[in-house]
C-alpha atoms as a PDB file:
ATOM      1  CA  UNK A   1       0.000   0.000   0.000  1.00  0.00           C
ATOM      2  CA  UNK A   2       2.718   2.330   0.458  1.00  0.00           C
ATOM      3  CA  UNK A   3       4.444   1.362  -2.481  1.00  0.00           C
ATOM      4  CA  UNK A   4       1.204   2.359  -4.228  1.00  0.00           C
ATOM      5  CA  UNK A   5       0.568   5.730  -2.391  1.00  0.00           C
ATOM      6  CA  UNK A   6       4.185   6.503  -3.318  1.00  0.00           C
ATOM      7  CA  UNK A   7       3.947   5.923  -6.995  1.00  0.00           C
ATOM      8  CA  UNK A   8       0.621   7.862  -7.059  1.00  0.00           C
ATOM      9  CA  UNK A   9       1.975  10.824  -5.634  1.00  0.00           C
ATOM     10  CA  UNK A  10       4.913  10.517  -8.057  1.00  0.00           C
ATOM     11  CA  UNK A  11       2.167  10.791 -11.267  1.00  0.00           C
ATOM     12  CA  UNK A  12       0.614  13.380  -9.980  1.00  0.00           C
ATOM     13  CA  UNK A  13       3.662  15.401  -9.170  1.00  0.00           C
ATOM     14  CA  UNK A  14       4.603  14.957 -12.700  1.00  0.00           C
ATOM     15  CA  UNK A  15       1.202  15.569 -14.165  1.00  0.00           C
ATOM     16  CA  UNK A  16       1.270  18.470 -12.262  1.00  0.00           C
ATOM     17  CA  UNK A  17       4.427  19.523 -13.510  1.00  0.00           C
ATOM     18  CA  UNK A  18       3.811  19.010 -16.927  1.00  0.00           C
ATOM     19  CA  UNK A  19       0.215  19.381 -17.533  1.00  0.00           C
ATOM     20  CA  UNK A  20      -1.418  21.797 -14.840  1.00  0.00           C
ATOM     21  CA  UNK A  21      -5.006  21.548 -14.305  1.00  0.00           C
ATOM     22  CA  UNK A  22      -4.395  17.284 -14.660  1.00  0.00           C
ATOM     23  CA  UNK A  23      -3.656  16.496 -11.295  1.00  0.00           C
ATOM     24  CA  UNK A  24      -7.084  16.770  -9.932  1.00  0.00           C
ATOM     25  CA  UNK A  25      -8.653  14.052 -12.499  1.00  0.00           C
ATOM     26  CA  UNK A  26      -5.975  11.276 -11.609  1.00  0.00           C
ATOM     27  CA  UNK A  27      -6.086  11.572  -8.129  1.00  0.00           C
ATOM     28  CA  UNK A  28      -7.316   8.236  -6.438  1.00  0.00           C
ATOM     29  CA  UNK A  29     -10.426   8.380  -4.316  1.00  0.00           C
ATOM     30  CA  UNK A  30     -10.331   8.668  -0.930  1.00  0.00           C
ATOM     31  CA  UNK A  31     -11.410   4.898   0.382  1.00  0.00           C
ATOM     32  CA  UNK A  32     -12.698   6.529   3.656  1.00  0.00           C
ATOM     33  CA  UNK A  33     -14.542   9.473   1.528  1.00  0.00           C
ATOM     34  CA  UNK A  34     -16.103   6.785  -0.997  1.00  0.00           C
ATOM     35  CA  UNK A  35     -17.378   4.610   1.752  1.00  0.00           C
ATOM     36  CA  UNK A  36     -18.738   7.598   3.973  1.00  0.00           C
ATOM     37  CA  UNK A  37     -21.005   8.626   0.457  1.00  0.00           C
ATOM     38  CA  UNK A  38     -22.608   5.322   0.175  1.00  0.00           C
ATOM     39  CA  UNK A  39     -26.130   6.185   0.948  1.00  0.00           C
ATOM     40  CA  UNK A  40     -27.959   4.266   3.666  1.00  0.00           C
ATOM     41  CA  UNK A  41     -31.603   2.894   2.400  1.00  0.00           C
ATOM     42  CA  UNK A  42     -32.056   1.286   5.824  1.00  0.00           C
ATOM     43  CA  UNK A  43     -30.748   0.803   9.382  1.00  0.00           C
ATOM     44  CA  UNK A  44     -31.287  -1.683  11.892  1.00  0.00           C
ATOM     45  CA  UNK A  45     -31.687  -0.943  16.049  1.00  0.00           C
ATOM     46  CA  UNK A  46     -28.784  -2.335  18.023  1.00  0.00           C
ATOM     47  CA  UNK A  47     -29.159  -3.002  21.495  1.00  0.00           C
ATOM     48  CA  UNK A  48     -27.035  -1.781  23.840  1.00  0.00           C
ATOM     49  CA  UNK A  49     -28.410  -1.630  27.380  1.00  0.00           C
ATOM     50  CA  UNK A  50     -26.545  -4.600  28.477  1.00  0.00           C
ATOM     51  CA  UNK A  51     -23.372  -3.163  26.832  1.00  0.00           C
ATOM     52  CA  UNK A  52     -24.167   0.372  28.976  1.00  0.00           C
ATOM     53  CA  UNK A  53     -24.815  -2.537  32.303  1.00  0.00           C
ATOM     54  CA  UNK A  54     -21.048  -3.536  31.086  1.00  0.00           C
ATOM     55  CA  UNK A  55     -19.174   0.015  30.700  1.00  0.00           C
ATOM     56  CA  UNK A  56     -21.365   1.579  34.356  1.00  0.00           C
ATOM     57  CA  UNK A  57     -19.784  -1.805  35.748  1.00  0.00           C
ATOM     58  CA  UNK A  58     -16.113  -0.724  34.466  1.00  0.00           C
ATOM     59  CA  UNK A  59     -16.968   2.677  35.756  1.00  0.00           C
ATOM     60  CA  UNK A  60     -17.018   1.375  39.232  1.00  0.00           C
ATOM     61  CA  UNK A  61     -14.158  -0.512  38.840  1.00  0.00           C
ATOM     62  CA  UNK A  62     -12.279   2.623  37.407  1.00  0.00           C
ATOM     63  CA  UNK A  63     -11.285   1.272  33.712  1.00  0.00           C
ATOM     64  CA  UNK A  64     -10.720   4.296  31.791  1.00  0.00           C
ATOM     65  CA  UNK A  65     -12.032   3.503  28.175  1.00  0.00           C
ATOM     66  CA  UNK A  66     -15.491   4.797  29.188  1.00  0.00           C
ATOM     67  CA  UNK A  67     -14.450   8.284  29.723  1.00  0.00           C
ATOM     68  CA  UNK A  68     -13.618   8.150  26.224  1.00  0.00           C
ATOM     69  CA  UNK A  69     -16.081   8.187  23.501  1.00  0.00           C
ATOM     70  CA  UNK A  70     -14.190   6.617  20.764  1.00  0.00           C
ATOM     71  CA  UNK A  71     -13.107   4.104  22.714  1.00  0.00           C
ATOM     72  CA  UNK A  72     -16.577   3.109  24.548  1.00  0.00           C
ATOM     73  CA  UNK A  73     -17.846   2.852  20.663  1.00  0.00           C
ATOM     74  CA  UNK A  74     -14.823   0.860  19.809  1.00  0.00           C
ATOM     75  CA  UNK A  75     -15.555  -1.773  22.684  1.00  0.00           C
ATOM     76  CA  UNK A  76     -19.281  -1.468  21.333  1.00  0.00           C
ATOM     77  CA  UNK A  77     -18.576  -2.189  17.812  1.00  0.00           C
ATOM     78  CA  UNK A  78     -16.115  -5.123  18.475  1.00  0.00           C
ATOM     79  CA  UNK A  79     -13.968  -3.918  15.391  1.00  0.00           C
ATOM     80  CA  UNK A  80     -10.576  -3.841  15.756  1.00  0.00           C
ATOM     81  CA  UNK A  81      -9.288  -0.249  15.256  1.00  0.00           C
ATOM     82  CA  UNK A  82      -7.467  -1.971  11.446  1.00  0.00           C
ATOM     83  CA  UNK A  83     -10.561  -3.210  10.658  1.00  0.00           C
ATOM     84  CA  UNK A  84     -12.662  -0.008  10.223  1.00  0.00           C
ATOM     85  CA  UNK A  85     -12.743   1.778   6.858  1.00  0.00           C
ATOM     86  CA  UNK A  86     -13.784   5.164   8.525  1.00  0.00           C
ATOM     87  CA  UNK A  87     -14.717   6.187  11.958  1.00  0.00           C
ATOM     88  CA  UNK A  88     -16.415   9.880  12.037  1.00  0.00           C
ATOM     89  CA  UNK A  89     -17.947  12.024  14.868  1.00  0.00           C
ATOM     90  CA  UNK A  90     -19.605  14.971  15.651  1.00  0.00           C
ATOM     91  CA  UNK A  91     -20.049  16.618  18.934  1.00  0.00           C
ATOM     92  CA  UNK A  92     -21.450  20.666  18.662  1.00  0.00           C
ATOM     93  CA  UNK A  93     -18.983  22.712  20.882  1.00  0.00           C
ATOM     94  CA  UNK A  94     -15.987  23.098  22.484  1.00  0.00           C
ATOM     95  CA  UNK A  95     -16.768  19.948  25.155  1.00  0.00           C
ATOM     96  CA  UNK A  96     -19.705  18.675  23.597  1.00  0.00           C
ATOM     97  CA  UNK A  97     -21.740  16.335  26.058  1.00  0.00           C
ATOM     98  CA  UNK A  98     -23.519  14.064  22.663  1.00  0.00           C
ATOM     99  CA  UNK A  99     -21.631  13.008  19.978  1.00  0.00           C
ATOM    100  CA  UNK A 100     -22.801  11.227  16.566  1.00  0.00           C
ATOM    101  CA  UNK A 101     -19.863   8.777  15.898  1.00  0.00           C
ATOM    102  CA  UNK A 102     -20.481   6.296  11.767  1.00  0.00           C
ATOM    103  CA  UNK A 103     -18.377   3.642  11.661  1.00  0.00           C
ATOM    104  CA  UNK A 104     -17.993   1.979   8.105  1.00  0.00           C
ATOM    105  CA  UNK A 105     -15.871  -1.748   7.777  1.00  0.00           C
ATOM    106  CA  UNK A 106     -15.766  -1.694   4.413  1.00  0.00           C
ATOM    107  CA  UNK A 107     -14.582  -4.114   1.543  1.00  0.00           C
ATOM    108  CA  UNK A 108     -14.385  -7.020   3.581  1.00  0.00           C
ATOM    109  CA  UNK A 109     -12.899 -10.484   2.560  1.00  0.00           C
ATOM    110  CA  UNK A 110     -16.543 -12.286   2.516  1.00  0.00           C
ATOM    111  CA  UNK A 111     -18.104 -13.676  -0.240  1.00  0.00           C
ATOM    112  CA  UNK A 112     -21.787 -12.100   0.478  1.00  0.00           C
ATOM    113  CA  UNK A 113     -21.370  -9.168   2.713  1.00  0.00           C
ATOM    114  CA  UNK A 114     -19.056  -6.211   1.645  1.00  0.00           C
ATOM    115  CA  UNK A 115     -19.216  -4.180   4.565  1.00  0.00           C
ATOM    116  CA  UNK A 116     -20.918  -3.087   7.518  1.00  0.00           C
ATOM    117  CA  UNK A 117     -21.843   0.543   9.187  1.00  0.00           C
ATOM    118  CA  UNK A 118     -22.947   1.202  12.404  1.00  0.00           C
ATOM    119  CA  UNK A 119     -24.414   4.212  14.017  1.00  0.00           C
ATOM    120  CA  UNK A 120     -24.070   5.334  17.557  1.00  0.00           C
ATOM    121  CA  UNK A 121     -25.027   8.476  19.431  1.00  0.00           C
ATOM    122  CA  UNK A 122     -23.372   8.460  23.089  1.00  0.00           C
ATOM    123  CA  UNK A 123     -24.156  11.009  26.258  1.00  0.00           C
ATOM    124  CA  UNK A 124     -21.858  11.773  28.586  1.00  0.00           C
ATOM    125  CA  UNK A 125     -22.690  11.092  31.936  1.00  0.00           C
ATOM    126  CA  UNK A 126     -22.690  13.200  35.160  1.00  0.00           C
ATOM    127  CA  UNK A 127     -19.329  11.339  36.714  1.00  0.00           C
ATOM    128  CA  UNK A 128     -18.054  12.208  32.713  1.00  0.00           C
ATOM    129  CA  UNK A 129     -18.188   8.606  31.736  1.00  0.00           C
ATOM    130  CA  UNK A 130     -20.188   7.988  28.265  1.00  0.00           C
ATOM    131  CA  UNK A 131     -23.549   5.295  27.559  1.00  0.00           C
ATOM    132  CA  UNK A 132     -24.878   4.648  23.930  1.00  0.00           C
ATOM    133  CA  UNK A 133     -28.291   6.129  24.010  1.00  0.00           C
ATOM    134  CA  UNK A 134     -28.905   4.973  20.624  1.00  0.00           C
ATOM    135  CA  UNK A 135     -27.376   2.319  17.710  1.00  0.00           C
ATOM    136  CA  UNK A 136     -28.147   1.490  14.546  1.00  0.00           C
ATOM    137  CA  UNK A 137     -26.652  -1.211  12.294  1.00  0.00           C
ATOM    138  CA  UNK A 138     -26.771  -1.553   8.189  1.00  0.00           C
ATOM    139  CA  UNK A 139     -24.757  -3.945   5.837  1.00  0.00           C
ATOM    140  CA  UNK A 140     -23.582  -3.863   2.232  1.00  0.00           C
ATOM    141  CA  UNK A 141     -23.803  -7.106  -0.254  1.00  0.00           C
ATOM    142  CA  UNK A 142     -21.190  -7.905  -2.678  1.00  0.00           C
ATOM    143  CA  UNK A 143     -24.158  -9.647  -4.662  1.00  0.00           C
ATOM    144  CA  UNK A 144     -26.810  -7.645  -4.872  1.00  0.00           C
ATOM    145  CA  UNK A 145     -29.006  -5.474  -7.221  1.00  0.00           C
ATOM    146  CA  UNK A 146     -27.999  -2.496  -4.930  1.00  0.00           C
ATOM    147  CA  UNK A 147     -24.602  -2.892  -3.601  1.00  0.00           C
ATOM    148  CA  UNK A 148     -24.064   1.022  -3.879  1.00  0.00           C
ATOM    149  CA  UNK A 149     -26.417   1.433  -0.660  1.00  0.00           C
ATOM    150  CA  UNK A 150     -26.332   0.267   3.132  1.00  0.00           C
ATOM    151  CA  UNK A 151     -29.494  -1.615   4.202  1.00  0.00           C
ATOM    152  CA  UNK A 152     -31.244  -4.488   6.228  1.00  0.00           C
ATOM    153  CA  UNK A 153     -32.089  -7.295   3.433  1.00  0.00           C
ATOM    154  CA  UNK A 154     -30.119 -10.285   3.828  1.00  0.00           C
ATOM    155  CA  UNK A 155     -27.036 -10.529   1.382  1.00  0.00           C
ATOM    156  CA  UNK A 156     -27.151 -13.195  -0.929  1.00  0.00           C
END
């Protein structure tokens, strides 16, 4: 992958060089940007009360992952940080107490699904720990009439 990265930036430096105005319309797509603009048709509840049971119960025991968002919806998702195509969130202000995190696992090595996105919109708590109030889950077939979208129907 770095090899690749490399010789891309190489052709564009050169197309920009030689040709300017070219480098914009060789540039490779951003994998993270791409999956992001897949639009979602349908999403899914997740439950998560017994996972917010698990992270008030690691509270008391003074774990520090749920004092941090991204990593209470990391333990929630059960995705290893490698295997997510794009993690994004959104929290208004300077120390926001809601944030809206999408997490996309994209392009995976199965034979019907292609990837999965979850949703997840976490509140921080009065002792400043986080709990999910709310989590959605689509999917993404490799086979499928409508691979370009997220939904619910079952991948064939």
């Amino acid at each position: 992958m770095k090899m690749t990265t490399h010789f891309t930036g190489v052709v564009v430096m050169s197309c920009a060089l030689l040709l300017p105005g070219c480098a914009a319309q060789i540039l490779p797509a951003n994998p993270a940007a791409t999956a992001i603009a897949v639009p979602v048709h349908a999403s899914r509840p997740q439950p998560f009360t017994e996972f917010n049971e698990r992270v008030a119960e690691a509270v008391r025991r003074g774990e520090s992952w749920p004092r941090e968002p991204v990593l209470l919806v990391r333990n929630f998702a059960s995705w290893g940080a490698e295997r997510v195509g794009a993690l994004l969130w959104h929290g208004p202000g300077e120390h926001p107490g809601r944030y809206h995190f999408v997490a996309i696992n994209d392009n995976l090595l199965d034979d019907s699904v292609r990837g999965h996105r979850l949703e997840v919109i976490v509140e921080r708590q009065p002792d400043n720990s986080w709990r999910i109030v709310d989590a959605r889950m689509s999917w993404r077939c490799w086979r499928k009439n409508e691979s370009d979208a997220f939904g619910i129907d079952r991948c064939p």
